[in-house]
Protein backbone atom coordinates (compact mmCIF):
# COMPACT_ATOMS: atom_id res chain seq x y z
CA UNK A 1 197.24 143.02 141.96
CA UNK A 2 200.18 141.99 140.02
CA UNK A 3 200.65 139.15 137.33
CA UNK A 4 201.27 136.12 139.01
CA UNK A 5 204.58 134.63 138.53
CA UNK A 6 204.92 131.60 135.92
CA UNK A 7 205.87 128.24 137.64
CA UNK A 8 209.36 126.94 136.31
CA UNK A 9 209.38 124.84 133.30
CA UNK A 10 211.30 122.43 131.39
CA UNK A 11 211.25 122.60 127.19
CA UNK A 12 212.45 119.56 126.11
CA UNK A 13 212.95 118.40 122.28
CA UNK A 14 212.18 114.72 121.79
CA UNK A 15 214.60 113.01 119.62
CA UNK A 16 213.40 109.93 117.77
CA UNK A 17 213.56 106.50 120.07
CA UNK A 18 213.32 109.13 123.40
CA UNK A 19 210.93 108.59 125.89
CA UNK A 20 209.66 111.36 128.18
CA UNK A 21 207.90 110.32 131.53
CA UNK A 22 205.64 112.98 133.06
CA UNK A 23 204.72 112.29 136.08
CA UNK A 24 200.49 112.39 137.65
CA UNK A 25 199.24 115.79 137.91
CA UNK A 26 202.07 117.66 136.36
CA UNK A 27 200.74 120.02 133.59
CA UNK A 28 202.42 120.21 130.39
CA UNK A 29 202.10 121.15 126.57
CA UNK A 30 202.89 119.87 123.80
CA UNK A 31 204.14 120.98 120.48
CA UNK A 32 204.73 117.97 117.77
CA UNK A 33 207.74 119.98 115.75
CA UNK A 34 207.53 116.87 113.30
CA UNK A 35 204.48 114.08 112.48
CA UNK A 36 204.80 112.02 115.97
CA UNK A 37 202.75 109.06 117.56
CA UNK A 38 202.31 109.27 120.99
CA UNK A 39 201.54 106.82 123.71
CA UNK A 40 199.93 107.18 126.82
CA UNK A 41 199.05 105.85 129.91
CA UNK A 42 196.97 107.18 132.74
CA UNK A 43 197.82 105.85 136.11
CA UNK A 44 196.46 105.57 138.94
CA UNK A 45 198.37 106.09 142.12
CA UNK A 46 198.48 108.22 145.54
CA UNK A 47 199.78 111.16 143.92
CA UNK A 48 195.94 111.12 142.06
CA UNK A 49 194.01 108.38 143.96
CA UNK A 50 191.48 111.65 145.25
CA UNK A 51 191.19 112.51 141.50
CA UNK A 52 190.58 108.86 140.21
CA UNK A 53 188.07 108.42 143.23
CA UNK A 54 186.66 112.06 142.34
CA UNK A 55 186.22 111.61 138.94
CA UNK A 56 184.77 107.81 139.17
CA UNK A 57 181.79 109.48 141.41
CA UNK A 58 180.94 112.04 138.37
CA UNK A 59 181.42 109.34 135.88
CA UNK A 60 178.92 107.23 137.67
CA UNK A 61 176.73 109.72 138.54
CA UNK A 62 176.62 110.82 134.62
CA UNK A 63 175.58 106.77 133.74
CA UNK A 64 172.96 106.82 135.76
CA UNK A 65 171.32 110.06 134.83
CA UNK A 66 172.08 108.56 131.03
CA UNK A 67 170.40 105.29 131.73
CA UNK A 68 167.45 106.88 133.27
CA UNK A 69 166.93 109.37 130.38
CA UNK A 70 166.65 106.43 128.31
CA UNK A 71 163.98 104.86 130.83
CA UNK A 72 165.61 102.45 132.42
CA UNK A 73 163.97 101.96 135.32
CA UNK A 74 165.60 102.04 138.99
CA UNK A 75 164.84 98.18 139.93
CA UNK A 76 167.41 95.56 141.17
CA UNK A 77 169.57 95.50 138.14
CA UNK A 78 169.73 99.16 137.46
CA UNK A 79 172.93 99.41 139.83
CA UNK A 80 174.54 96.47 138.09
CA UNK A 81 174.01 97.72 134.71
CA UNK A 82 175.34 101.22 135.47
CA UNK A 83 178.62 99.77 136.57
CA UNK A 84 178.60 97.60 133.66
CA UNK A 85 178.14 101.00 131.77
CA UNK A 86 181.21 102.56 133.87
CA UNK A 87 183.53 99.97 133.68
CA UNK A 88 183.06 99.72 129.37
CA UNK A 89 183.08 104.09 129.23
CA UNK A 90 185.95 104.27 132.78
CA UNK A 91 187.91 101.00 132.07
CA UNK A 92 187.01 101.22 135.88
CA UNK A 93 183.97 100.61 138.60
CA UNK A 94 183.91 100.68 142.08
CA UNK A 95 184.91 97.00 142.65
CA UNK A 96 187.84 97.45 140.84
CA UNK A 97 188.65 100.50 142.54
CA UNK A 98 188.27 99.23 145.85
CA UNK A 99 190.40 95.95 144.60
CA UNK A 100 193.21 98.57 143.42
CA UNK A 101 192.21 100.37 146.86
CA UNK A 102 192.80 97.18 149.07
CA UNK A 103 196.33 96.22 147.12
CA UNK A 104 197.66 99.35 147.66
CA UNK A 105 197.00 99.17 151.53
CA UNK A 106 198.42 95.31 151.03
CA UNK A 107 201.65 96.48 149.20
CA UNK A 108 201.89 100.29 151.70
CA UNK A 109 202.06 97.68 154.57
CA UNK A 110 204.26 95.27 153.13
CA UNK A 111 207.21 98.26 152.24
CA UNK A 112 206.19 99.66 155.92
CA UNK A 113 207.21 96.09 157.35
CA UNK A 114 210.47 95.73 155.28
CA UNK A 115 211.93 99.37 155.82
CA UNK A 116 211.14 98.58 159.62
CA UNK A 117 212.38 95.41 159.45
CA UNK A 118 215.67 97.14 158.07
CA UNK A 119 215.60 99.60 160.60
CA UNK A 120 214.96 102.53 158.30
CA UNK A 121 212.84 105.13 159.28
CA UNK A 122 210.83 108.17 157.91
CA UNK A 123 213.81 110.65 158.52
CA UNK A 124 216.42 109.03 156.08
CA UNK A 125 218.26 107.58 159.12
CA UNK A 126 219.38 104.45 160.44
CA UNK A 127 220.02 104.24 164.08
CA UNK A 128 219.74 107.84 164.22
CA UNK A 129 222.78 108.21 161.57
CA UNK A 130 222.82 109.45 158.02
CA UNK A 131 223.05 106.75 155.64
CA UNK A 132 223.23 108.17 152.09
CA UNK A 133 222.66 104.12 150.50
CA UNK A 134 220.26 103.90 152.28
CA UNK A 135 218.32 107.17 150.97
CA UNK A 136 216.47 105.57 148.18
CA UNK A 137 215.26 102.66 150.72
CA UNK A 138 214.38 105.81 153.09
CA UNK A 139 212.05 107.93 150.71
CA UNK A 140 210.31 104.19 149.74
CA UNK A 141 209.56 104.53 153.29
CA UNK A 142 208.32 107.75 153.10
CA UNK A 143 206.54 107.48 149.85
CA UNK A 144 204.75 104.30 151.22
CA UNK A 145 203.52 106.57 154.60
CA UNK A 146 202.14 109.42 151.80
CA UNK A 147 200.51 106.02 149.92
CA UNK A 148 199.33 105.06 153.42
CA UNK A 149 197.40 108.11 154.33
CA UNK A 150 195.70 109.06 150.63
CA UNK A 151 194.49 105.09 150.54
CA UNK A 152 192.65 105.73 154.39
């Protein structure tokens, strides 16, 4: 078969006070042209709520088989003590993830109730017109019905 085709791609050089926002799951490279400090910060969100949930499964999953080649035996505390583990190695457990879990329903039903207390709905329209003001408002909507379905 033939190559397959490269996805389009941005090159970008950073100028000094810049900052470049890459949003969850894109892939990128980078090439420091210069001695550079960069910042970072994982979120979590529906674009990679699957992943986060995904990889918070392996991560526990890994702490246990670590605690129990150490033997540490499987009694009431074991459980405890792995999420311990996970939340000092993760910076998350499942609590927490369920807490972010639960907000995000909260908040997903909360922009659901003001865009249909507006009016607005999923198709950017208003009253079945076009309302390009009312766009932004509109793809909140829709954003919060994509948030909706990945936090289910």
């Amino acid at each position: 078969h033939g190559a397959r085709p490269l996805p389009p791609f941005v090159e970008v050089i950073q100028h000094p006070g810049e900052l470049i926002f890459v949003p969850s799951c894109w892939a990128h490279v980078v090439e420091n042209l210069t001695d550079a400090i960069s910042i970072n910060h994982n979120w979590i969100n529906a674009g990679n709520l699957r992943r986060m949930w995904e990889f918070l499964v392996k991560e526990h999953a890994n702490v246990r088989r670590e605690l129990l080649s150490w033997g540490i035996t499987e009694d009431e505390e074991f459980e405890t003590q792995t999420q311990i583990v996970l939340r000092a190695n993760s910076k998350l457990d499942f609590a927490k993830f369920e807490a972010y879990v639960m907000r995000g329903r909260e908040m997903v039903a909360e922009e659901c109730r003001r865009c249909d207390a507006r009016g607005i709905v999923a198709d950017h329209t208003v009253d079945g017109h076009r309302h390009p003001d009312e766009l932004a408002e509109s793809c909140c909507s829709l954003w919060a019905e994509f948030s909706g379905r990945e936090v289910q």
